[in-house]
C-alpha atoms as a PDB file:
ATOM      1  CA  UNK A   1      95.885  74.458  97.799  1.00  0.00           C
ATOM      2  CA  UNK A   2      99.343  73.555  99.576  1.00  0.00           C
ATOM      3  CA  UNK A   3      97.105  73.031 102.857  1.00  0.00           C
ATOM      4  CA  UNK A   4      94.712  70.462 100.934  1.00  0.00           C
ATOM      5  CA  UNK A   5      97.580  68.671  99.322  1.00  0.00           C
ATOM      6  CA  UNK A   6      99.524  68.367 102.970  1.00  0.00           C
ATOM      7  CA  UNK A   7      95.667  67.276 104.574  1.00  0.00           C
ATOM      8  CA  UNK A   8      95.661  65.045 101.945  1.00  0.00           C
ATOM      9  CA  UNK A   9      98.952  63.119 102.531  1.00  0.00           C
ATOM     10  CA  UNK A  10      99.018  63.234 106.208  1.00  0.00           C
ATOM     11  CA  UNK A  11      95.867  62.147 106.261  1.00  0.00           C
ATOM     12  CA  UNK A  12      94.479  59.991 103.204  1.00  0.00           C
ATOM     13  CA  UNK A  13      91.985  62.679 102.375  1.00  0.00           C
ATOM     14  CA  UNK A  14      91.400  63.118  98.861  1.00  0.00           C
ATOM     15  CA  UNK A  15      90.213  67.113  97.854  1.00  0.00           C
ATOM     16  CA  UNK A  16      87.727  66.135  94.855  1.00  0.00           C
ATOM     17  CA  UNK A  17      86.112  69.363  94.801  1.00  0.00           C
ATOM     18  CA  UNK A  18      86.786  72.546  96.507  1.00  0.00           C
ATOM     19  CA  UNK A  19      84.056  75.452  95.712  1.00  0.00           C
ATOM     20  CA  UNK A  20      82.847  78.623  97.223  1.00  0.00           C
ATOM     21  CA  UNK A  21      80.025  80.784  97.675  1.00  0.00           C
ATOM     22  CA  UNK A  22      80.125  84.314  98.785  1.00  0.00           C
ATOM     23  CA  UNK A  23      80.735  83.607 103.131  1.00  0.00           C
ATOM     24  CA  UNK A  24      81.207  79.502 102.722  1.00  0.00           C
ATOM     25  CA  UNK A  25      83.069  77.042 101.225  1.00  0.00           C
ATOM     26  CA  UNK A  26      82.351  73.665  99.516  1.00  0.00           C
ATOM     27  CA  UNK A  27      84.497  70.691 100.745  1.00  0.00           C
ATOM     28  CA  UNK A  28      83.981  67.760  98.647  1.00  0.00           C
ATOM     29  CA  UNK A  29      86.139  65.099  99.830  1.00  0.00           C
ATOM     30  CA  UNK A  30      86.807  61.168  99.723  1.00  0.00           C
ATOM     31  CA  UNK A  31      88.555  59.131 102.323  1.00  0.00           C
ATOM     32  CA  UNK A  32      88.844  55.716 103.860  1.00  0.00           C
ATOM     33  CA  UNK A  33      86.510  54.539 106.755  1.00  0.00           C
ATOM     34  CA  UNK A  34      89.600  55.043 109.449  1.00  0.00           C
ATOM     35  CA  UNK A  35      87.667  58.279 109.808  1.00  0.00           C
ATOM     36  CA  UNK A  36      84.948  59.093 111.114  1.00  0.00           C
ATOM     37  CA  UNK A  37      83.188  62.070 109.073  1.00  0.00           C
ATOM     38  CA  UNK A  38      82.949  64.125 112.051  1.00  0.00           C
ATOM     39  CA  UNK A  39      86.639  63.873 112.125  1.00  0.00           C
ATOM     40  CA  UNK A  40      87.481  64.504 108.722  1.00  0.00           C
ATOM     41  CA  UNK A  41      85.494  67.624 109.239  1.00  0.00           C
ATOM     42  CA  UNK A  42      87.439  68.987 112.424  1.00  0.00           C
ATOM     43  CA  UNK A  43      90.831  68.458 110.730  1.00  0.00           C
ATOM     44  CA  UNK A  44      90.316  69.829 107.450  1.00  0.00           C
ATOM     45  CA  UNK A  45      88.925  72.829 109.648  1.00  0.00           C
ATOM     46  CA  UNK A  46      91.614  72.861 112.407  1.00  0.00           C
ATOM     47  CA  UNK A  47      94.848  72.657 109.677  1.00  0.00           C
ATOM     48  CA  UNK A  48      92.743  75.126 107.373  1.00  0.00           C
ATOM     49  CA  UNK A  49      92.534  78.090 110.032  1.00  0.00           C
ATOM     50  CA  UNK A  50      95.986  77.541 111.959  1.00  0.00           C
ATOM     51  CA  UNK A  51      97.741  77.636 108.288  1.00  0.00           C
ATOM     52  CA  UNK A  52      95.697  81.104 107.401  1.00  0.00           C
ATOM     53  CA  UNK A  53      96.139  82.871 110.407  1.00  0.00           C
ATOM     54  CA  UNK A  54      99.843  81.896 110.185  1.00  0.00           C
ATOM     55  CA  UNK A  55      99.583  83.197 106.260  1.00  0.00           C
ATOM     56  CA  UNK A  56      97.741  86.207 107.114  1.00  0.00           C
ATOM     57  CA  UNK A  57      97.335  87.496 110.597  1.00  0.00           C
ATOM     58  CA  UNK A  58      95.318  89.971 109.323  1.00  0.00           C
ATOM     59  CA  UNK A  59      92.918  87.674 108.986  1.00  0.00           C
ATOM     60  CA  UNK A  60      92.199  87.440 112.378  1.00  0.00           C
ATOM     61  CA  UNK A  61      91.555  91.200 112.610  1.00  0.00           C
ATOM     62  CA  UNK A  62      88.457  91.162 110.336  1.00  0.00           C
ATOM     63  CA  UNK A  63      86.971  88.188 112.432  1.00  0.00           C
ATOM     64  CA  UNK A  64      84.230  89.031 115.165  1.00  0.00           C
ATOM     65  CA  UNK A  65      86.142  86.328 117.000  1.00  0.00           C
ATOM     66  CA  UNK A  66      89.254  84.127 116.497  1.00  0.00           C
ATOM     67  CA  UNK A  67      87.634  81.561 115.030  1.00  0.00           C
ATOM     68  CA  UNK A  68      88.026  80.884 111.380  1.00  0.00           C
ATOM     69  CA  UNK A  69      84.947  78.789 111.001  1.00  0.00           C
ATOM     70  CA  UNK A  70      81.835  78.646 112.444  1.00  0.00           C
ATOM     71  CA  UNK A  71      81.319  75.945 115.127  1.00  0.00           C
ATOM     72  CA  UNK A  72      78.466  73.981 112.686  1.00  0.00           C
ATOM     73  CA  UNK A  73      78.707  72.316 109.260  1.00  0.00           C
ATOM     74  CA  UNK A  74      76.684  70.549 107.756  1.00  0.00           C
ATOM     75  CA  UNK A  75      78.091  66.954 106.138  1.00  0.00           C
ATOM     76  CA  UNK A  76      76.573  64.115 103.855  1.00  0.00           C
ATOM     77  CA  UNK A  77      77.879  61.154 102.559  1.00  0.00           C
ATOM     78  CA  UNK A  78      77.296  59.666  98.896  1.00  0.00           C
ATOM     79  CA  UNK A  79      76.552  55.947  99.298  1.00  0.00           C
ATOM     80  CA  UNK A  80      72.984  53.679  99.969  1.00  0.00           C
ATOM     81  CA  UNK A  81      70.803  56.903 100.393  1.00  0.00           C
ATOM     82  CA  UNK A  82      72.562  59.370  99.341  1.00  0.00           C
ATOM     83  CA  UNK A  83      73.448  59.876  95.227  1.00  0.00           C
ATOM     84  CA  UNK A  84      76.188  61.961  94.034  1.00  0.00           C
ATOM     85  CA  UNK A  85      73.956  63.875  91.879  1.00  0.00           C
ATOM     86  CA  UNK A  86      71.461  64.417  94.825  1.00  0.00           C
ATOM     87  CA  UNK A  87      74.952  66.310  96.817  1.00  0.00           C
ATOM     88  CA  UNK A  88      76.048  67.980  93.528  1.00  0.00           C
ATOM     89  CA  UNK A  89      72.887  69.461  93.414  1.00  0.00           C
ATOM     90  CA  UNK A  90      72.507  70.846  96.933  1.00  0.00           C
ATOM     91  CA  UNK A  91      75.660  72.262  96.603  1.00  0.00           C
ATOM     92  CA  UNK A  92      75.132  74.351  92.953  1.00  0.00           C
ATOM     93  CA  UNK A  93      72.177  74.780  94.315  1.00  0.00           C
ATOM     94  CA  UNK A  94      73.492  77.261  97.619  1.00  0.00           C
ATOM     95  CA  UNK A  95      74.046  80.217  95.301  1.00  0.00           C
ATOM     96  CA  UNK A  96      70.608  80.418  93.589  1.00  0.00           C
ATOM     97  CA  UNK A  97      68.892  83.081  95.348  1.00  0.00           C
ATOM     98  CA  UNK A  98      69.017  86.878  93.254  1.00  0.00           C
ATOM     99  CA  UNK A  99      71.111  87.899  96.801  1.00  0.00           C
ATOM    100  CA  UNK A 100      73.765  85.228  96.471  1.00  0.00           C
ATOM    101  CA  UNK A 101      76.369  85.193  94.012  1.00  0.00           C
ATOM    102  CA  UNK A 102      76.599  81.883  91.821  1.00  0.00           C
ATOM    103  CA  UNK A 103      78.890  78.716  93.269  1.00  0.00           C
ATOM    104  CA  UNK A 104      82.223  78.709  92.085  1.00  0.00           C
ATOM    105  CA  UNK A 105      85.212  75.905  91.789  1.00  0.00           C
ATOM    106  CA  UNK A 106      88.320  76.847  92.731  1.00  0.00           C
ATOM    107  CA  UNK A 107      89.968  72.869  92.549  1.00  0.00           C
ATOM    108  CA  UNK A 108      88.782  69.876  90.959  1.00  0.00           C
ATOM    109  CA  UNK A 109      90.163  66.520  90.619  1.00  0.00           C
ATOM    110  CA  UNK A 110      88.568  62.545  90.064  1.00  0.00           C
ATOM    111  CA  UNK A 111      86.864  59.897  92.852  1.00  0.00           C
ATOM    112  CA  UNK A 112      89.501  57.718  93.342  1.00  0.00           C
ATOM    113  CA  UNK A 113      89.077  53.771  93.234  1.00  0.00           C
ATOM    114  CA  UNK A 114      90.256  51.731  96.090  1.00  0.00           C
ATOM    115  CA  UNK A 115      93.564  50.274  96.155  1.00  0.00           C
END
């Protein structure tokens, strides 16, 4: 969580959810427009692989290659067309099948309101 919190104040990129499935990982996340979402993405996935290889080269062992992520993700936003409720169910959704084991939230916190 030390890697979210230093994201977040480097950044202005507020964690509000942070859950995981059995080979991905839930990023739920609020920030200001200065972003694009594309961005947001590749930082929260750069930082979040250099800090675990640096925690735990052994890490990089297990990998088929030395990347920590895959190359795609898949990103919505929660605004005109797009409910929270309609992305809180995709997500609790993902671990459904009798193969997958159930989602599971590892941080929480609260939407923030603009300054």
């Amino acid at each position: 969580m030390a890697i979210c919190r230093q994201i977040s104040e480097r950044y202005e990129i507020h964690f509000v959810e942070i859950g995981l499935h059995e080979n991905h990982v839930h990023f739920w996340v609020q920030s200001l427009p200065a972003l694009s979402v594309k961005e947001i993405a590749q930082t929260i996935k750069s930082i979040t692989a250099k800090e675990v290889f640096r925690r735990h080269p052994e890490v990089k062992k297990e990998l088929w290659s030395d990347s920590f992520w895959t190359i795609g993700y898949y990103v919505n936003t929660i605004g005109q067309y797009t409910s929270e409720d309609i992305i809180c169910r995709y997500i609790f959704g993902q671990g459904k099948s009798k193969e997958s084991k159930e989602y599971k939230k590892v941080y929480s916190s609260q939407l923030r309101l603009s300054e």
